[in-house]
C-alpha atoms as a PDB file:
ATOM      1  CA  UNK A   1     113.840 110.328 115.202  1.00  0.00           C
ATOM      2  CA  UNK A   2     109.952 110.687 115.318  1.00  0.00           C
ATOM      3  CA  UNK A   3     108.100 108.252 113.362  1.00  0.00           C
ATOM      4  CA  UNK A   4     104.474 108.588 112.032  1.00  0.00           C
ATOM      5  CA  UNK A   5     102.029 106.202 110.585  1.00  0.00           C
ATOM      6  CA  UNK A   6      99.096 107.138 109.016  1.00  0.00           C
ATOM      7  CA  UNK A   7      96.399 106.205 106.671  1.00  0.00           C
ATOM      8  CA  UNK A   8      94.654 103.169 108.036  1.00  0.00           C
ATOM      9  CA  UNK A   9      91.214 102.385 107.913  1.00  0.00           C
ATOM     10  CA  UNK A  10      88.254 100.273 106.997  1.00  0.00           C
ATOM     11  CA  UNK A  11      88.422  98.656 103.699  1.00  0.00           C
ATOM     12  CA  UNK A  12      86.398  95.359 101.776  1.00  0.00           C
ATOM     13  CA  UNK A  13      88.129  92.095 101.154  1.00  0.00           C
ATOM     14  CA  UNK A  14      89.859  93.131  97.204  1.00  0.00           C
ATOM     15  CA  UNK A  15      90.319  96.346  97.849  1.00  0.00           C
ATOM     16  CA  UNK A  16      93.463  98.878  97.982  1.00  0.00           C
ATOM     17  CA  UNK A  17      94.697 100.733 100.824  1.00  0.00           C
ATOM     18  CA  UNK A  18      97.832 102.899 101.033  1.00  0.00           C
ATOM     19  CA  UNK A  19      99.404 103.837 104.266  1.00  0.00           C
ATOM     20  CA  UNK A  20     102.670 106.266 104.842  1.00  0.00           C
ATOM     21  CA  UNK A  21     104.671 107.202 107.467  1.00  0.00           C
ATOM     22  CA  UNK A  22     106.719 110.279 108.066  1.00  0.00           C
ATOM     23  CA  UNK A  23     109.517 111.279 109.661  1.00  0.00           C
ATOM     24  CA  UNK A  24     110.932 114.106 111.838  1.00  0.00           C
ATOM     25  CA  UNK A  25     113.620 114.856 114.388  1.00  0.00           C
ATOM     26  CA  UNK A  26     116.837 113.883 113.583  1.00  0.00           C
ATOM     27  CA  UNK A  27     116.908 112.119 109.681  1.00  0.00           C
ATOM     28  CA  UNK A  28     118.845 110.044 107.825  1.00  0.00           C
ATOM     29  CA  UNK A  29     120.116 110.385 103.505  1.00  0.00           C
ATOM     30  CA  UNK A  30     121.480 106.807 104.262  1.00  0.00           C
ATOM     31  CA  UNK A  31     119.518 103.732 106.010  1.00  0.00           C
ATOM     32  CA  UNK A  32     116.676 102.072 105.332  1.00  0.00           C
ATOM     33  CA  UNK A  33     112.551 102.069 106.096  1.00  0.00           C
ATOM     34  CA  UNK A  34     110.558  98.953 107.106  1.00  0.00           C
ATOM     35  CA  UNK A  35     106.589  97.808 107.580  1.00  0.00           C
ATOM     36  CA  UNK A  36     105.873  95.246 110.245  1.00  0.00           C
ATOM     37  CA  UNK A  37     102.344  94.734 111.295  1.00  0.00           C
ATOM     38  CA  UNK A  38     100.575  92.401 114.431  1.00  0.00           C
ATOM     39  CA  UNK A  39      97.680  91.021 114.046  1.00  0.00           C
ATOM     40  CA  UNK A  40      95.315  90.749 117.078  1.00  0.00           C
ATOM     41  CA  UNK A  41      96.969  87.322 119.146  1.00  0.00           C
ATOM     42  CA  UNK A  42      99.712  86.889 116.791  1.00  0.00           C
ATOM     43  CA  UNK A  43     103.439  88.401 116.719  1.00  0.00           C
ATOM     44  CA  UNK A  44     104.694  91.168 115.260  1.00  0.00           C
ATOM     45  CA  UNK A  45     105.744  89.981 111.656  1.00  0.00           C
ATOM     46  CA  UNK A  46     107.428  92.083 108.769  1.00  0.00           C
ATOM     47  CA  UNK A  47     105.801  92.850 105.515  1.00  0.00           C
ATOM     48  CA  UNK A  48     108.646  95.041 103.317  1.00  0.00           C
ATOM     49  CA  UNK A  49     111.431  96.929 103.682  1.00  0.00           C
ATOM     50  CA  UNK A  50     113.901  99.700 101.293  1.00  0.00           C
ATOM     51  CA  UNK A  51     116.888 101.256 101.563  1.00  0.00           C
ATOM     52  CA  UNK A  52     116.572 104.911 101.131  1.00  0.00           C
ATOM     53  CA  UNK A  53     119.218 105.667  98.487  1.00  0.00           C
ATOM     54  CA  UNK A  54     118.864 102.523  96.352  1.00  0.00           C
ATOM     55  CA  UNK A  55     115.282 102.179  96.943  1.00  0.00           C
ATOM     56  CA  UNK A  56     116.113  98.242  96.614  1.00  0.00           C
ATOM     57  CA  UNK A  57     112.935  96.548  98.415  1.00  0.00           C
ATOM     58  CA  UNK A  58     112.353  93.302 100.015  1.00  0.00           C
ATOM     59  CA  UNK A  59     108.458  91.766 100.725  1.00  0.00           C
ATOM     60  CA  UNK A  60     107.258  89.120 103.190  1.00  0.00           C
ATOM     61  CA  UNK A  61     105.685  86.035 100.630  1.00  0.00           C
ATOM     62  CA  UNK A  62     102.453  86.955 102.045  1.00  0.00           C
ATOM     63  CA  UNK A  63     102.220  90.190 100.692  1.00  0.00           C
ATOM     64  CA  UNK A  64     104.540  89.747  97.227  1.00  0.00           C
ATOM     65  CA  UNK A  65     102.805  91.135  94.247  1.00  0.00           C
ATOM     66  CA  UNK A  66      99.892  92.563  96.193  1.00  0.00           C
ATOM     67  CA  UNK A  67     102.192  95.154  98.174  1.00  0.00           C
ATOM     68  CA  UNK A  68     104.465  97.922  96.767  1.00  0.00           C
ATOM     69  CA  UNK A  69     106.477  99.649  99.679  1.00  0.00           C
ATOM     70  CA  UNK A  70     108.071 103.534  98.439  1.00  0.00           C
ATOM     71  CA  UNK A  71     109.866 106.484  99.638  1.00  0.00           C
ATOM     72  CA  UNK A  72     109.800 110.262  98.927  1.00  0.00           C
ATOM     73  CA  UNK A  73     113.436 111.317  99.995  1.00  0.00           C
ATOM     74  CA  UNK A  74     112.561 114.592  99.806  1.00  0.00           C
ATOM     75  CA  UNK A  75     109.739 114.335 102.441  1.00  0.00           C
ATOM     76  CA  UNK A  76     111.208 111.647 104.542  1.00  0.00           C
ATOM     77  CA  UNK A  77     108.297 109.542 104.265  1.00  0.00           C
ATOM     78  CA  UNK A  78     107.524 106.153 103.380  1.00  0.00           C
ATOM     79  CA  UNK A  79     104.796 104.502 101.629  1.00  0.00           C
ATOM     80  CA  UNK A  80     102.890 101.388 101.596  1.00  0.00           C
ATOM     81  CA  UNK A  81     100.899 101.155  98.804  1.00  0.00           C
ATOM     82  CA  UNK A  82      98.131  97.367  99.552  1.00  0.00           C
ATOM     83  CA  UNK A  83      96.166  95.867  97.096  1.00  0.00           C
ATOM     84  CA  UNK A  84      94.233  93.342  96.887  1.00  0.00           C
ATOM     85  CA  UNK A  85      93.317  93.282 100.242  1.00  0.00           C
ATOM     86  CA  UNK A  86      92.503  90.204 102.344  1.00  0.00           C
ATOM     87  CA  UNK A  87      91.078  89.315 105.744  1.00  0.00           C
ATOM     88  CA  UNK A  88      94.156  88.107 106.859  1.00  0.00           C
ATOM     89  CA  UNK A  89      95.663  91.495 106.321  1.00  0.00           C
ATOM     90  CA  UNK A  90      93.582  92.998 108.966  1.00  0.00           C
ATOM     91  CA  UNK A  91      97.019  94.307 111.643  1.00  0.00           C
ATOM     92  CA  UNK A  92      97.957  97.354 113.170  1.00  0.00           C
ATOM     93  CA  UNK A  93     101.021  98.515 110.764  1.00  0.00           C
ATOM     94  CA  UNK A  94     104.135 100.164 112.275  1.00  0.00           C
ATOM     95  CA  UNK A  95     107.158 101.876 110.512  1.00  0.00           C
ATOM     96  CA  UNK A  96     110.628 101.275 111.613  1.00  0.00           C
ATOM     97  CA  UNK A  97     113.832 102.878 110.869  1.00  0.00           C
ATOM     98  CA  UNK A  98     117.397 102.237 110.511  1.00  0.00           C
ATOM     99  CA  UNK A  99     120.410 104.273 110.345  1.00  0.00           C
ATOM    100  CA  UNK A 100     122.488 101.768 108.049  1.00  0.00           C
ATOM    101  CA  UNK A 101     121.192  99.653 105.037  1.00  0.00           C
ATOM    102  CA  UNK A 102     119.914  96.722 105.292  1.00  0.00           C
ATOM    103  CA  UNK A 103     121.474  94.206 105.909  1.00  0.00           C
ATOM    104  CA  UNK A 104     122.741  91.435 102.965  1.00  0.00           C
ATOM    105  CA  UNK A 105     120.828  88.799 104.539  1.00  0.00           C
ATOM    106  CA  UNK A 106     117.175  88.128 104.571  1.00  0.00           C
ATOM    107  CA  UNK A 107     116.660  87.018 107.753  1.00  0.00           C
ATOM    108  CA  UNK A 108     118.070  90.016 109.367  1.00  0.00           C
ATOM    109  CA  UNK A 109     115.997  92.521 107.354  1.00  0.00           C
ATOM    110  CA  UNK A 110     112.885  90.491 109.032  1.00  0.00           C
ATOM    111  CA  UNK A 111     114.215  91.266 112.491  1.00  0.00           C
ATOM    112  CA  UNK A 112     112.598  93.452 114.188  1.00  0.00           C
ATOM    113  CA  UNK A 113     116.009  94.014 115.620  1.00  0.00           C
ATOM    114  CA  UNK A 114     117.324  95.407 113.209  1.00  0.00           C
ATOM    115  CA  UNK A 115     115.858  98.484 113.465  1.00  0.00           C
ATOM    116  CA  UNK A 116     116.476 101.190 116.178  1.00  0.00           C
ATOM    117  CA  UNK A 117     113.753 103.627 115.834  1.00  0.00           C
ATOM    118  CA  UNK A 118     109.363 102.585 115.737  1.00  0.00           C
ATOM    119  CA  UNK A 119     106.238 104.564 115.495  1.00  0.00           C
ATOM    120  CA  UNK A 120     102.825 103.946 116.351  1.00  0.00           C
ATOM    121  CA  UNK A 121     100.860 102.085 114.385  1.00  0.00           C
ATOM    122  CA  UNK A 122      98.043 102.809 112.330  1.00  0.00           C
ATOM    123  CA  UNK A 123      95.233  99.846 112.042  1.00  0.00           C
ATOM    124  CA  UNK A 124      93.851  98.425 109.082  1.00  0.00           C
ATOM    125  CA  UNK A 125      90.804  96.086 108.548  1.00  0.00           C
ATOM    126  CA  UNK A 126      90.002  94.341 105.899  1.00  0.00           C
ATOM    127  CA  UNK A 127      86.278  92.776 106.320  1.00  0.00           C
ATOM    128  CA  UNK A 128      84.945  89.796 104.150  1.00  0.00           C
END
Protein backbone atom coordinates (compact mmCIF):
# COMPACT_ATOMS: atom_id res chain seq x y z
CA UNK A 1 0.00 0.00 0.00
CA UNK A 2 1.30 3.44 -1.32
CA UNK A 3 0.17 6.35 0.52
CA UNK A 4 0.02 10.01 -0.75
CA UNK A 5 -0.45 13.30 0.91
CA UNK A 6 -1.08 16.25 -0.77
CA UNK A 7 -2.41 19.69 -0.60
CA UNK A 8 -0.39 21.61 1.93
CA UNK A 9 0.62 24.99 1.82
CA UNK A 10 0.79 28.51 3.10
CA UNK A 11 -2.29 29.80 4.63
CA UNK A 12 -3.29 33.07 7.27
CA UNK A 13 -4.22 32.49 10.85
CA UNK A 14 -8.57 31.90 10.19
CA UNK A 15 -8.29 30.48 7.21
CA UNK A 16 -9.30 26.94 5.55
CA UNK A 17 -7.10 24.45 4.14
CA UNK A 18 -8.00 20.98 2.83
CA UNK A 19 -5.48 18.28 2.40
CA UNK A 20 -6.10 14.51 0.88
CA UNK A 21 -4.29 11.62 0.54
CA UNK A 22 -4.54 8.80 -1.91
CA UNK A 23 -3.96 5.48 -2.13
CA UNK A 24 -2.51 2.80 -4.46
CA UNK A 25 -0.97 -0.65 -4.45
CA UNK A 26 -2.68 -3.11 -2.72
CA UNK A 27 -6.30 -1.50 -1.08
CA UNK A 28 -8.54 -2.18 1.37
CA UNK A 29 -13.05 -2.06 1.26
CA UNK A 30 -12.55 -2.67 5.08
CA UNK A 31 -10.10 -0.67 7.60
CA UNK A 32 -9.76 2.56 8.48
CA UNK A 33 -7.75 6.10 7.46
CA UNK A 34 -5.98 8.37 9.99
CA UNK A 35 -4.23 12.14 10.11
CA UNK A 36 -1.32 12.58 12.47
CA UNK A 37 0.80 15.60 12.10
CA UNK A 38 4.47 16.81 13.99
CA UNK A 39 5.08 19.92 14.58
CA UNK A 40 8.71 21.19 14.32
CA UNK A 41 10.36 19.87 18.10
CA UNK A 42 7.30 18.20 19.15
CA UNK A 43 5.98 14.44 18.63
CA UNK A 44 4.04 13.07 16.23
CA UNK A 45 0.36 13.54 17.57
CA UNK A 46 -3.02 12.40 15.89
CA UNK A 47 -5.65 14.73 14.67
CA UNK A 48 -8.75 12.28 13.21
CA UNK A 49 -9.38 9.15 12.10
CA UNK A 50 -12.58 6.96 9.98
CA UNK A 51 -13.35 3.76 9.24
CA UNK A 52 -13.88 3.29 5.61
CA UNK A 53 -17.25 1.51 5.49
CA UNK A 54 -18.98 3.29 8.39
CA UNK A 55 -17.28 6.47 7.83
CA UNK A 56 -17.62 6.78 11.85
CA UNK A 57 -14.82 9.53 12.72
CA UNK A 58 -12.93 10.36 15.75
CA UNK A 59 -10.95 14.08 16.28
CA UNK A 60 -8.09 15.05 18.59
CA UNK A 61 -9.84 18.06 21.12
CA UNK A 62 -7.54 20.35 19.45
CA UNK A 63 -8.95 20.19 16.23
CA UNK A 64 -12.93 19.27 17.16
CA UNK A 65 -15.30 21.47 15.31
CA UNK A 66 -12.63 23.17 13.24
CA UNK A 67 -11.62 19.80 11.36
CA UNK A 68 -13.82 17.48 9.22
CA UNK A 69 -11.79 14.29 8.13
CA UNK A 70 -13.70 12.26 4.74
CA UNK A 71 -13.29 9.52 2.37
CA UNK A 72 -14.17 8.87 -1.32
CA UNK A 73 -14.35 4.94 -1.40
CA UNK A 74 -14.45 5.00 -4.80
CA UNK A 75 -11.06 6.81 -5.20
CA UNK A 76 -9.37 5.46 -2.18
CA UNK A 77 -8.60 8.73 -0.88
CA UNK A 78 -8.99 10.56 2.18
CA UNK A 79 -9.71 14.02 3.05
CA UNK A 80 -8.96 16.54 5.58
CA UNK A 81 -10.97 19.30 5.24
CA UNK A 82 -9.17 22.53 8.23
CA UNK A 83 -10.80 25.48 9.13
CA UNK A 84 -10.25 27.94 11.08
CA UNK A 85 -6.78 27.73 10.98
CA UNK A 86 -4.35 28.57 13.80
CA UNK A 87 -0.63 29.02 14.38
CA UNK A 88 -0.46 26.14 16.35
CA UNK A 89 -1.64 24.10 13.44
CA UNK A 90 1.43 24.80 11.52
CA UNK A 91 2.82 20.48 11.18
CA UNK A 92 3.79 18.38 8.51
CA UNK A 93 0.49 16.05 8.10
CA UNK A 94 0.85 12.32 7.32
CA UNK A 95 -1.86 9.69 6.39
CA UNK A 96 -1.87 6.31 7.87
CA UNK A 97 -3.67 3.21 7.11
CA UNK A 98 -5.08 0.22 8.62
CA UNK A 99 -6.30 -2.99 7.40
CA UNK A 100 -8.98 -3.55 10.30
CA UNK A 101 -11.30 -0.89 11.95
CA UNK A 102 -10.49 0.92 14.47
CA UNK A 103 -10.24 -0.08 17.31
CA UNK A 104 -13.27 0.37 20.24
CA UNK A 105 -11.02 2.27 22.35
CA UNK A 106 -9.81 5.77 22.08
CA UNK A 107 -6.57 5.51 23.09
CA UNK A 108 -5.65 2.97 20.59
CA UNK A 109 -7.06 4.89 17.59
CA UNK A 110 -4.38 7.71 18.81
CA UNK A 111 -1.56 5.20 18.48
CA UNK A 112 0.42 5.61 15.99
CA UNK A 113 0.68 1.89 16.34
CA UNK A 114 -2.10 1.11 15.27
CA UNK A 115 -1.58 1.61 11.93
CA UNK A 116 0.64 -0.48 9.53
CA UNK A 117 1.02 1.53 6.48
CA UNK A 118 2.36 5.84 6.38
CA UNK A 119 2.99 8.29 3.67
CA UNK A 120 4.90 11.30 3.43
CA UNK A 121 3.76 14.18 4.69
CA UNK A 122 2.65 17.23 3.23
CA UNK A 123 3.43 20.62 5.38
CA UNK A 124 1.13 23.18 6.34
CA UNK A 125 1.72 26.71 7.82
CA UNK A 126 -0.44 28.72 9.25
CA UNK A 127 1.21 32.38 9.84
CA UNK A 128 -0.25 35.02 12.33
Amino acid sequence: VQLQASGGGLVQAGGSLSVSCAASGRTFSSGAMAWFRQAPGKEREFVSAINWNSGIAHYADSVKGRFTISRDNAKNTVYLQMSSLKPEDTAVYSCARRSLPLPMDYRSVMDVRSYAYWGQGTLVTVSS
